[in-house]
Protein backbone atom coordinates (compact mmCIF):
# COMPACT_ATOMS: atom_id res chain seq x y z
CA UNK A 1 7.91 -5.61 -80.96
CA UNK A 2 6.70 -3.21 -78.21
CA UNK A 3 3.74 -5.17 -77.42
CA UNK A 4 5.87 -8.44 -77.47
CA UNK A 5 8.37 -6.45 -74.59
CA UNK A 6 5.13 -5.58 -72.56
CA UNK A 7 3.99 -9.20 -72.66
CA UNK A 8 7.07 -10.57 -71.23
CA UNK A 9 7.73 -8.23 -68.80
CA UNK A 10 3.45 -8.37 -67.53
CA UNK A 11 4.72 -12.28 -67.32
CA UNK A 12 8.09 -11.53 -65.42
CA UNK A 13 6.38 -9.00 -62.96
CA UNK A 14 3.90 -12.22 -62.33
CA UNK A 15 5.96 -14.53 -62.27
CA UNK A 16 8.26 -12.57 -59.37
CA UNK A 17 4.61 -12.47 -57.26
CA UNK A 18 4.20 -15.89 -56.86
CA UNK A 19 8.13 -16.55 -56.35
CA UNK A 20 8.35 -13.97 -53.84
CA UNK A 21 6.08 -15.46 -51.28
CA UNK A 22 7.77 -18.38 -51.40
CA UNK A 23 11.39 -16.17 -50.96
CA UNK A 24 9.83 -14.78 -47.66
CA UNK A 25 8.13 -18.06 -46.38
CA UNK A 26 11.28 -19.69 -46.64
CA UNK A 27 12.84 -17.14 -44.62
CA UNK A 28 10.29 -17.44 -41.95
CA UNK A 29 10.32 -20.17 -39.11
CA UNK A 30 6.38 -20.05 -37.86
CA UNK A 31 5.45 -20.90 -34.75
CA UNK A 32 1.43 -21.83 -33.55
CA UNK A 33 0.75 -20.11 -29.79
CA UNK A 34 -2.67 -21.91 -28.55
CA UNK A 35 -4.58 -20.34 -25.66
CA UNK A 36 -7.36 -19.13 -24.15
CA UNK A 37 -7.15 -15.39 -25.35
CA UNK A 38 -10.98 -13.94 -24.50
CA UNK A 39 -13.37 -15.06 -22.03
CA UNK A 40 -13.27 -15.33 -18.02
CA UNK A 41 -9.91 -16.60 -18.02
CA UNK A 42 -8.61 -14.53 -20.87
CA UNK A 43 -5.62 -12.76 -18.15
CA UNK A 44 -3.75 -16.03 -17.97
CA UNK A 45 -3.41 -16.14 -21.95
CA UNK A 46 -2.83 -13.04 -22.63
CA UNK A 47 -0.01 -13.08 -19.97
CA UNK A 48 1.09 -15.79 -21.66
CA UNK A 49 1.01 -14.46 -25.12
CA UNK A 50 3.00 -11.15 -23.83
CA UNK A 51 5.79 -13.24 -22.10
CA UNK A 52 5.89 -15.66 -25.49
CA UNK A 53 5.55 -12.26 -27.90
CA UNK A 54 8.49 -10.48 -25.91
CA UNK A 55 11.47 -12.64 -26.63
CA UNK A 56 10.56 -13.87 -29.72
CA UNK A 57 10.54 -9.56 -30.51
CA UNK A 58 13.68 -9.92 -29.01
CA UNK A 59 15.13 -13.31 -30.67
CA UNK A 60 14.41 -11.45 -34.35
CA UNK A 61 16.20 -7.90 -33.42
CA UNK A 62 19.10 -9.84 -32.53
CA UNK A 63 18.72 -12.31 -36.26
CA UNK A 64 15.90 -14.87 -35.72
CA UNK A 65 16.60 -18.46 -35.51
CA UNK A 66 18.60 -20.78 -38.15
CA UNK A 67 19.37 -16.90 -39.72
CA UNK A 68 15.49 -17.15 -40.32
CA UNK A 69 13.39 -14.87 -38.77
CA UNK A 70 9.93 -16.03 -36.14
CA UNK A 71 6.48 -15.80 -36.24
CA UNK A 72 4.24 -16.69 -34.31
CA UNK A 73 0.60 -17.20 -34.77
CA UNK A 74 -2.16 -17.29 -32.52
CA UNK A 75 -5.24 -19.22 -31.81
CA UNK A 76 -8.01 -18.19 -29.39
CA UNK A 77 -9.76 -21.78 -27.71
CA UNK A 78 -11.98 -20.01 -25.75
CA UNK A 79 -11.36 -22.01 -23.00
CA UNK A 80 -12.78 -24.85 -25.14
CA UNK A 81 -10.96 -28.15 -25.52
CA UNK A 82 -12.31 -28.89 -29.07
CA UNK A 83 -11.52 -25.28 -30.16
CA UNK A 84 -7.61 -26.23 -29.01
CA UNK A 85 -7.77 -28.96 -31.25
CA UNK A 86 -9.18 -26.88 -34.08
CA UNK A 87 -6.56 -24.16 -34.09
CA UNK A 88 -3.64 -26.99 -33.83
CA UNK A 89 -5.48 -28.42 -37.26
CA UNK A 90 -5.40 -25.04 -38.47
CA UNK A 91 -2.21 -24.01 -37.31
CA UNK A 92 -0.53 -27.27 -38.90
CA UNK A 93 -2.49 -27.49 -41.99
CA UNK A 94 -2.95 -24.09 -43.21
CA UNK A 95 -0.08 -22.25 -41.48
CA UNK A 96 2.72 -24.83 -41.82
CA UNK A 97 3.94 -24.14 -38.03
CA UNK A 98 6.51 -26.44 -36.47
CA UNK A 99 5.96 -26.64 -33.33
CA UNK A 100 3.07 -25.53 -31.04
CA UNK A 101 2.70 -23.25 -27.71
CA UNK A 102 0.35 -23.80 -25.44
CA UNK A 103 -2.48 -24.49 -24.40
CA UNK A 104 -2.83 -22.39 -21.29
CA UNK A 105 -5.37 -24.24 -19.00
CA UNK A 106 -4.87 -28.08 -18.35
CA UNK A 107 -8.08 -29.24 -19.90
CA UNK A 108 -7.11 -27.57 -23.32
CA UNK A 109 -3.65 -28.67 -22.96
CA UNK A 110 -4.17 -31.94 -22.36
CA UNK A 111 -7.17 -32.57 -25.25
CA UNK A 112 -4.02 -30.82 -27.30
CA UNK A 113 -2.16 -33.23 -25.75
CA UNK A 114 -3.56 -36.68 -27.14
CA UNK A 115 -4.06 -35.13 -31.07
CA UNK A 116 -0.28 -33.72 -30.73
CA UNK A 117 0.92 -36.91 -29.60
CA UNK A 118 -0.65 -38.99 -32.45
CA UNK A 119 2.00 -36.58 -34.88
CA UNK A 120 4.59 -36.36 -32.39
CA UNK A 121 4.45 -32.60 -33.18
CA UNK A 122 6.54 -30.51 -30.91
CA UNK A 123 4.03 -28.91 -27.93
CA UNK A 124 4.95 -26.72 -25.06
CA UNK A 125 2.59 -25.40 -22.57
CA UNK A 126 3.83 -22.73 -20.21
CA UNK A 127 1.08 -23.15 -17.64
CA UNK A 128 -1.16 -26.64 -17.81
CA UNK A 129 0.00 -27.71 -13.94
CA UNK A 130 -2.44 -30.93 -14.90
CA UNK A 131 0.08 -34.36 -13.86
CA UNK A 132 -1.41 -35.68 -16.90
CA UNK A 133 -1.12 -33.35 -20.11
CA UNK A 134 2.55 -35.36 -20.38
CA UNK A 135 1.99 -38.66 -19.39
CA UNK A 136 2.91 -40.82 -22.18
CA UNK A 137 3.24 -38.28 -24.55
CA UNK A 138 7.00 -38.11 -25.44
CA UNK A 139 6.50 -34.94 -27.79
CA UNK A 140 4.84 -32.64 -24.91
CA UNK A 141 6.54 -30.40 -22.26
CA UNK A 142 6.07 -27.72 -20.01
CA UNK A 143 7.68 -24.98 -18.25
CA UNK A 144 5.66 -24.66 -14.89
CA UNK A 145 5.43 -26.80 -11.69
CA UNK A 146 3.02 -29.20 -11.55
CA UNK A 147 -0.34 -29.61 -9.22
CA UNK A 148 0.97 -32.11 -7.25
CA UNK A 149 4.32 -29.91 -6.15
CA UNK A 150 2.15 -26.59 -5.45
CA UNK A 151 -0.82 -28.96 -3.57
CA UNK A 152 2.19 -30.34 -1.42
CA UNK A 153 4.28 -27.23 -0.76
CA UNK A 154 1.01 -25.05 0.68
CA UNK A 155 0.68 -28.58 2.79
CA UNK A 156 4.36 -28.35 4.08
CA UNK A 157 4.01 -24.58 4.35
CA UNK A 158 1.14 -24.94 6.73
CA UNK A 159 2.48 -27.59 8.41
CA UNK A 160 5.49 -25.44 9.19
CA UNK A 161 3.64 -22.72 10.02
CA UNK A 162 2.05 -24.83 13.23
CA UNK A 163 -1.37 -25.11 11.02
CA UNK A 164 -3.08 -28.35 13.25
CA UNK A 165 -6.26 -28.23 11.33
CA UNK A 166 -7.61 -26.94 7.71
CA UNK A 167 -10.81 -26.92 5.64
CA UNK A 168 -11.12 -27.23 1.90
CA UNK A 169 -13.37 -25.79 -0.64
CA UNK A 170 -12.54 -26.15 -4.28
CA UNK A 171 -14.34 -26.24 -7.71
CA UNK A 172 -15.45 -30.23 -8.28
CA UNK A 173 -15.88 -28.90 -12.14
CA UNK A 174 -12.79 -28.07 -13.08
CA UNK A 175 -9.59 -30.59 -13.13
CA UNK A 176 -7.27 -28.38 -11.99
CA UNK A 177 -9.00 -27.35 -8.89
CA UNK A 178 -9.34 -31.35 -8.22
CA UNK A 179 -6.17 -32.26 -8.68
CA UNK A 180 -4.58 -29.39 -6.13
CA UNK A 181 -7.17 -30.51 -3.77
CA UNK A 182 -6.09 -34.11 -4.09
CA UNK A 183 -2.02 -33.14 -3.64
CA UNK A 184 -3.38 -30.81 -1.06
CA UNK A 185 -5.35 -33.45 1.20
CA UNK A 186 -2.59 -36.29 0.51
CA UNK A 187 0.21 -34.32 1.95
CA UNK A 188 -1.70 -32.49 4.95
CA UNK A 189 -2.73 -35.88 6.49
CA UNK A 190 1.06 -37.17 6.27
CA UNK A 191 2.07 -33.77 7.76
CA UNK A 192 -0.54 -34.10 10.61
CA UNK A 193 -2.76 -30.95 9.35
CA UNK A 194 -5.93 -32.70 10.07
CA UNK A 195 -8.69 -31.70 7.12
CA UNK A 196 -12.36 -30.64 9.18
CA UNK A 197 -14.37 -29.83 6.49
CA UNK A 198 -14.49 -30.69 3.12
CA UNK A 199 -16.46 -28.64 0.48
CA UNK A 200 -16.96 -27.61 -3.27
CA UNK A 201 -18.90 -25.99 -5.78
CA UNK A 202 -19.26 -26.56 -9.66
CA UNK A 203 -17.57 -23.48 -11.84
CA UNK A 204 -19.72 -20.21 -12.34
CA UNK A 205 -21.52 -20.59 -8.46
CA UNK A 206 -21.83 -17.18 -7.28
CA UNK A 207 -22.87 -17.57 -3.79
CA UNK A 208 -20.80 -19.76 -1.44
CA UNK A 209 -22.31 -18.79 1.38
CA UNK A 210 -23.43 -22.64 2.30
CA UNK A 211 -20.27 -24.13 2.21
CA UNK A 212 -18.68 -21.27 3.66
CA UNK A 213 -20.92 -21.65 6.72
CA UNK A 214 -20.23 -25.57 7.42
CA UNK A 215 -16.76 -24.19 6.91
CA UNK A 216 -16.85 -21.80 9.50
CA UNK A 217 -18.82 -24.20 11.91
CA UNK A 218 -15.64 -26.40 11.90
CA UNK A 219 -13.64 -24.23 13.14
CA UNK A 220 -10.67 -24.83 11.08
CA UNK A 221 -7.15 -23.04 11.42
CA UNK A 222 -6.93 -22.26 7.52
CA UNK A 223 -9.31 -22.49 4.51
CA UNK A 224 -7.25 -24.07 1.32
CA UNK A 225 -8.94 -22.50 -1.41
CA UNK A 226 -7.74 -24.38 -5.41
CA UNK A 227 -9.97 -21.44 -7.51
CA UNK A 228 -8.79 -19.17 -10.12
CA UNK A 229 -8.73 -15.29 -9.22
CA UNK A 230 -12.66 -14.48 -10.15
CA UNK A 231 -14.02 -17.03 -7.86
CA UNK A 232 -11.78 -16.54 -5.27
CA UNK A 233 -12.60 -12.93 -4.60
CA UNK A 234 -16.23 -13.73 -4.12
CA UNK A 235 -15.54 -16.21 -1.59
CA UNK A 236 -13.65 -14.06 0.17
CA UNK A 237 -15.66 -11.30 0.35
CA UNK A 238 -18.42 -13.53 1.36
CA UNK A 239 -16.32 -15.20 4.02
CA UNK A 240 -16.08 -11.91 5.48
CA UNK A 241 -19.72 -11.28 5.36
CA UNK A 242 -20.40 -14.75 7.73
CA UNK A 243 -17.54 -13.83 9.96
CA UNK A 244 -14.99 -16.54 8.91
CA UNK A 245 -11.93 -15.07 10.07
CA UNK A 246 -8.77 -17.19 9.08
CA UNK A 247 -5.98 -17.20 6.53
CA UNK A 248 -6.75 -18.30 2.96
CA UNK A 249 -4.27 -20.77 1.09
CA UNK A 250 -4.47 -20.84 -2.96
CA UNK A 251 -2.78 -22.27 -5.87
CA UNK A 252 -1.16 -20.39 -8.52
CA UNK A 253 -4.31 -20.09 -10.50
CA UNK A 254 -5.46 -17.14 -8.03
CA UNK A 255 -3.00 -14.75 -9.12
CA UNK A 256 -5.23 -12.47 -10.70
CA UNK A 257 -6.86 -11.64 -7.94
CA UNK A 258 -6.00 -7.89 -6.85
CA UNK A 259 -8.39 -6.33 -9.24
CA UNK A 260 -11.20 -8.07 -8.16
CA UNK A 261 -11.22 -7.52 -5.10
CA UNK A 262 -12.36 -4.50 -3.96
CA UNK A 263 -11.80 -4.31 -0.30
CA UNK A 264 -8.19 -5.38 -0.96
CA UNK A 265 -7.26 -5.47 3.07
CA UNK A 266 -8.93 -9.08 2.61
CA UNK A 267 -5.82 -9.89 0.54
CA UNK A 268 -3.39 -9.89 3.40
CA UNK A 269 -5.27 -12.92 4.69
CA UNK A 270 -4.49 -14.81 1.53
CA UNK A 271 -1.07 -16.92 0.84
CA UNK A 272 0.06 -18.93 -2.85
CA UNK A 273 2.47 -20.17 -4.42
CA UNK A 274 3.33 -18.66 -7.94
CA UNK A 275 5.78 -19.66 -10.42
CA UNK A 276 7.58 -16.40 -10.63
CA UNK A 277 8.57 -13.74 -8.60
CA UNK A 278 9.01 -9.91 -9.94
CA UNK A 279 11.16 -9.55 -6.74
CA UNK A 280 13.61 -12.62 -7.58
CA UNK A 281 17.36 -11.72 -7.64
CA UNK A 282 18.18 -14.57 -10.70
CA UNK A 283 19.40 -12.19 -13.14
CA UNK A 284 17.10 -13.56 -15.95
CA UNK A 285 14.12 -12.25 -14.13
CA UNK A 286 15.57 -9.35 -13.20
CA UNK A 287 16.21 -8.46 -17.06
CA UNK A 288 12.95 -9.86 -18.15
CA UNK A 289 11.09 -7.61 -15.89
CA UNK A 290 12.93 -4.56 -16.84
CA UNK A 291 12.17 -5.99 -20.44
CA UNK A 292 8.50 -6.17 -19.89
CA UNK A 293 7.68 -3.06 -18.32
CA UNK A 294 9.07 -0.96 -21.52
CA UNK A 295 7.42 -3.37 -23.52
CA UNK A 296 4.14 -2.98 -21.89
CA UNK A 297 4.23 -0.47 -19.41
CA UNK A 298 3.52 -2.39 -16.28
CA UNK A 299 4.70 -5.45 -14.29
CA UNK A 300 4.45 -8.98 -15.02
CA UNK A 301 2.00 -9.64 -12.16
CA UNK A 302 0.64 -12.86 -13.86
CA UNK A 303 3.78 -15.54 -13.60
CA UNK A 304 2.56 -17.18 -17.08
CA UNK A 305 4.27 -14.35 -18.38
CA UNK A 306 7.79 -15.62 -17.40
CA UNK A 307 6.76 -19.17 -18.27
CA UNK A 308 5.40 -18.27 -21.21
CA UNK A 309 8.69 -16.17 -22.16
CA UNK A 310 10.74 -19.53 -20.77
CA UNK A 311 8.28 -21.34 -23.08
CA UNK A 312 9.43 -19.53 -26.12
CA UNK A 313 13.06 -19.69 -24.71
CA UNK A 314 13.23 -23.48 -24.58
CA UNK A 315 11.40 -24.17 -28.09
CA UNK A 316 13.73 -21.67 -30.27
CA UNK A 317 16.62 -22.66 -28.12
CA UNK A 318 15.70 -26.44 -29.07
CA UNK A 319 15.46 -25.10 -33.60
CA UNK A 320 18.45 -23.53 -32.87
CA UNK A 321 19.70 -27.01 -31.58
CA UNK A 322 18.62 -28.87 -33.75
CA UNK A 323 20.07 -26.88 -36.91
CA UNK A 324 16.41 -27.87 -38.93
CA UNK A 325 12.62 -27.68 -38.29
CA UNK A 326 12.41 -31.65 -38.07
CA UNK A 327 9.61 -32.11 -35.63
CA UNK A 328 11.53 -35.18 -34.21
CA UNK A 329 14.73 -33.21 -34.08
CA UNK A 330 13.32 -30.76 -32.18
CA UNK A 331 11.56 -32.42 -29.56
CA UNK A 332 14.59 -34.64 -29.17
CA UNK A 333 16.44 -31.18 -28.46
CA UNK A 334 13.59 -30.07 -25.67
CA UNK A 335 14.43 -33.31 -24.09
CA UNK A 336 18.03 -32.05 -24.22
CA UNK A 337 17.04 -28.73 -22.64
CA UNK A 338 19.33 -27.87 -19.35
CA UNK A 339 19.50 -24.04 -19.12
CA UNK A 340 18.55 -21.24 -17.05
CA UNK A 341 15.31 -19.61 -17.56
CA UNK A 342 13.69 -16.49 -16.31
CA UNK A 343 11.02 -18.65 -13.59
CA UNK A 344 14.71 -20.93 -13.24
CA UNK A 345 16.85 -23.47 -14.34
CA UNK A 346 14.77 -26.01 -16.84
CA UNK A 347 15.63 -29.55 -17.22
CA UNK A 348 13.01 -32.10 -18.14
CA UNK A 349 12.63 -35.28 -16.25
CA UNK A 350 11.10 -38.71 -17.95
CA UNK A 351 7.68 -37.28 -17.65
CA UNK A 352 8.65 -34.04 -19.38
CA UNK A 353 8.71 -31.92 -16.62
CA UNK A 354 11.09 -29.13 -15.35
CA UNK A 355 12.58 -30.88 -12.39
CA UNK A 356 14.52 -27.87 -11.20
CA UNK A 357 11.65 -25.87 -10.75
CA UNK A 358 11.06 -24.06 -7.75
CA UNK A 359 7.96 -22.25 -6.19
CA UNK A 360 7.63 -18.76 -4.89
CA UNK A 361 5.58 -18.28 -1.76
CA UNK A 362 3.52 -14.95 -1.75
CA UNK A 363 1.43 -13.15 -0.35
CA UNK A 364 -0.06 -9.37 -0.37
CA UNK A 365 -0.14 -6.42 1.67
CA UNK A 366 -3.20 -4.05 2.75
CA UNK A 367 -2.60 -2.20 -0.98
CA UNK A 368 -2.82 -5.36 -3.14
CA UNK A 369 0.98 -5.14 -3.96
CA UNK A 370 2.13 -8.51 -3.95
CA UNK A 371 4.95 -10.12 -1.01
CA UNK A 372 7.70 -12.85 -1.27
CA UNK A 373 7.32 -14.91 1.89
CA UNK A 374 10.07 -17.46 0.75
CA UNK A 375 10.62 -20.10 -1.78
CA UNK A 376 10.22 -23.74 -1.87
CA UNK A 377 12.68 -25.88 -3.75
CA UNK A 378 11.29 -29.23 -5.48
């Protein structure tokens, strides 16, 4: 009789191990975050991974979603489009997400893109500025401005600014740094900023010193200058070096600048638009900063931290929406989406993208401490 009581109660305490997974899986809405987490342009993920990490801490102090509470699980690409696609096979297959974050840089986001759009699986990316990562793809969105608005408002801004003549060097490797240039040049010759000089350079050059030097030779009023942070400080530096004395104009991507560059006065020469502002008065961002620095002890000075955040904001806004974890219910609730977000108010046009969107024009002083020179409005 004793050894019959041990036997059931051995096959009780197993059988309440394998239910018990279960209990807590079904209490658990996951979430797959998809972005470039090491590597050269490791920054922009992992600002977007804080941002994304930071309300969904704060979603499940104040219940979760659906009374369930959210994980979220990440995937490093790498930078790599095929590793993108790899985690979302993963993240779908073995983790049993519902809906994806990410990617981070347009070419992962938009090879995420076409195998997302085959399931119609829910996909956000806070930061692929790519026109094309939504373009017939019904079950993609994003929360940041696109290539074409940034390319046009440092146009406009010039323009404004009495700018009669520009030169551009940008990276013919990369798709982002094309497509600024191309929104860039379009807009400059309807606003009468005549273009000099046109140069580039394939990703991973390291001295510039050639183009920089038919740059300089045309005597242009401004340089505009589509690289990421890394590249961008060596140009600069090595613009000083040939004497090329003029204001630099960026896109968004050169935000992570200020620690790599080491003679930071050169960063007072250097104007771009970013998607967020630490020094914006919306009340969102004012509590989301305050929010990040005790979470991680320091300013958001990457914006994909706020769009990231707004990222996170608009998916588990859009569960909560939709009452389920229907993949088609929920993108049909992004679609919905009309609220205001940390980087501002988010509603998605027929392309998917946040139409309300504005841009924030900085710039830095002699320390490397960023500047708000104004805002443009889409």
């Amino acid at each position: 009789m004793k050894n019959r009581l041990i036997v059931v109660l051995l096959a009780l305490v197993m059988a309440l191990s394998l239910v018990a997974p279960a209990a807590m899986a079904a209490d658990t809405i996951k979430i797959g975050g998809i972005g470039v987490l090491t590597g050269d342009y490791s920054k922009y993920g992992l600002a977007v991974k804080e941002g994304v990490d930071l309300y969904i801490k704060q979603v499940n102090a104040a219940g979760g979603v659906l009374g369930k509470q959210v994980e979220i699980i990440w995937e490093d690409t790498q930078a790599e489009p095929a590793y993108a696609i790899n985690a979302y096979n993963k993240l779908i297959d073995q983790d049993e997400v519902v809906a994806i974050i990410g990617g981070v840089l347009s070419g992962e986001s938009k090879a995420l893109a076409e195998v997302t759009a085959e399931d119609g699986f829910p996909q956000i990316s806070p930061s692929a500025t790519a026109y094309e990562v939504t373009t017939d793809r019904p079950n993609v969105f994003r929360t940041c401005f696109l290539d074409p608005f940034q390319g046009n408002a440092i146009a406009n801004y010039m323009a404004q600014a009495g700018i009669k003549t520009a030169a551009v060097l940008y990276d013919n490797a990369t798709e982002y740094s094309l497509g600024l240039y191309e929104a860039f040049k379009a807009t400059a010759e309807e606003k009468g900023v005549e273009i000099v000089a046109t140069e580039s350079a394939a990703y991973g050059e390291k001295d510039y010193k050639t183009q920089l030097t038919t740059i300089k030779n045309a005597n242009p009023g401004a340089v505009f200058l589509p690289y990421y942070g890394a590249d961008a400080a060596m140009i600069l530096a090595q613009a000083k070096e040939i004497g090329l004395d003029v204001n630099f104009y960026g896109g968004d991507g050169i935000s992570d600048i200020v620690d790599l560059v080491t003679d930071k006065s050169l960063l007072t020469q250097l104007v771009y638009p970013d998607h967020f502002s630490a020094e914006s008065e919306n009340e969102k961002a004012r509590a989301f900063v305050e929010a990040y620095q005790q979470e991680y002890g320091k300013l958001p000075t990457i914006s994909f931290s706020a769009t990231g955040y707004d990222a996170a904001v608009v998916l588990l806004s859009a569960i909560e929406a939709a009452g389920n974890t229907d993949k088609q219910a929920i993108v049909d609730a992004i679609k919905a989406t009309d609220l205001v977000a940390v980087s501002g108010r988010i509603v998605f046009d027929d392309h998917n993208d946040p139409t309300s969107k504005s841009a924030y024009l900085l710039t830095f002083d002699a320390t490397g401490e960023k500047k708000l020179l104004g805002q443009v409005d889409p």
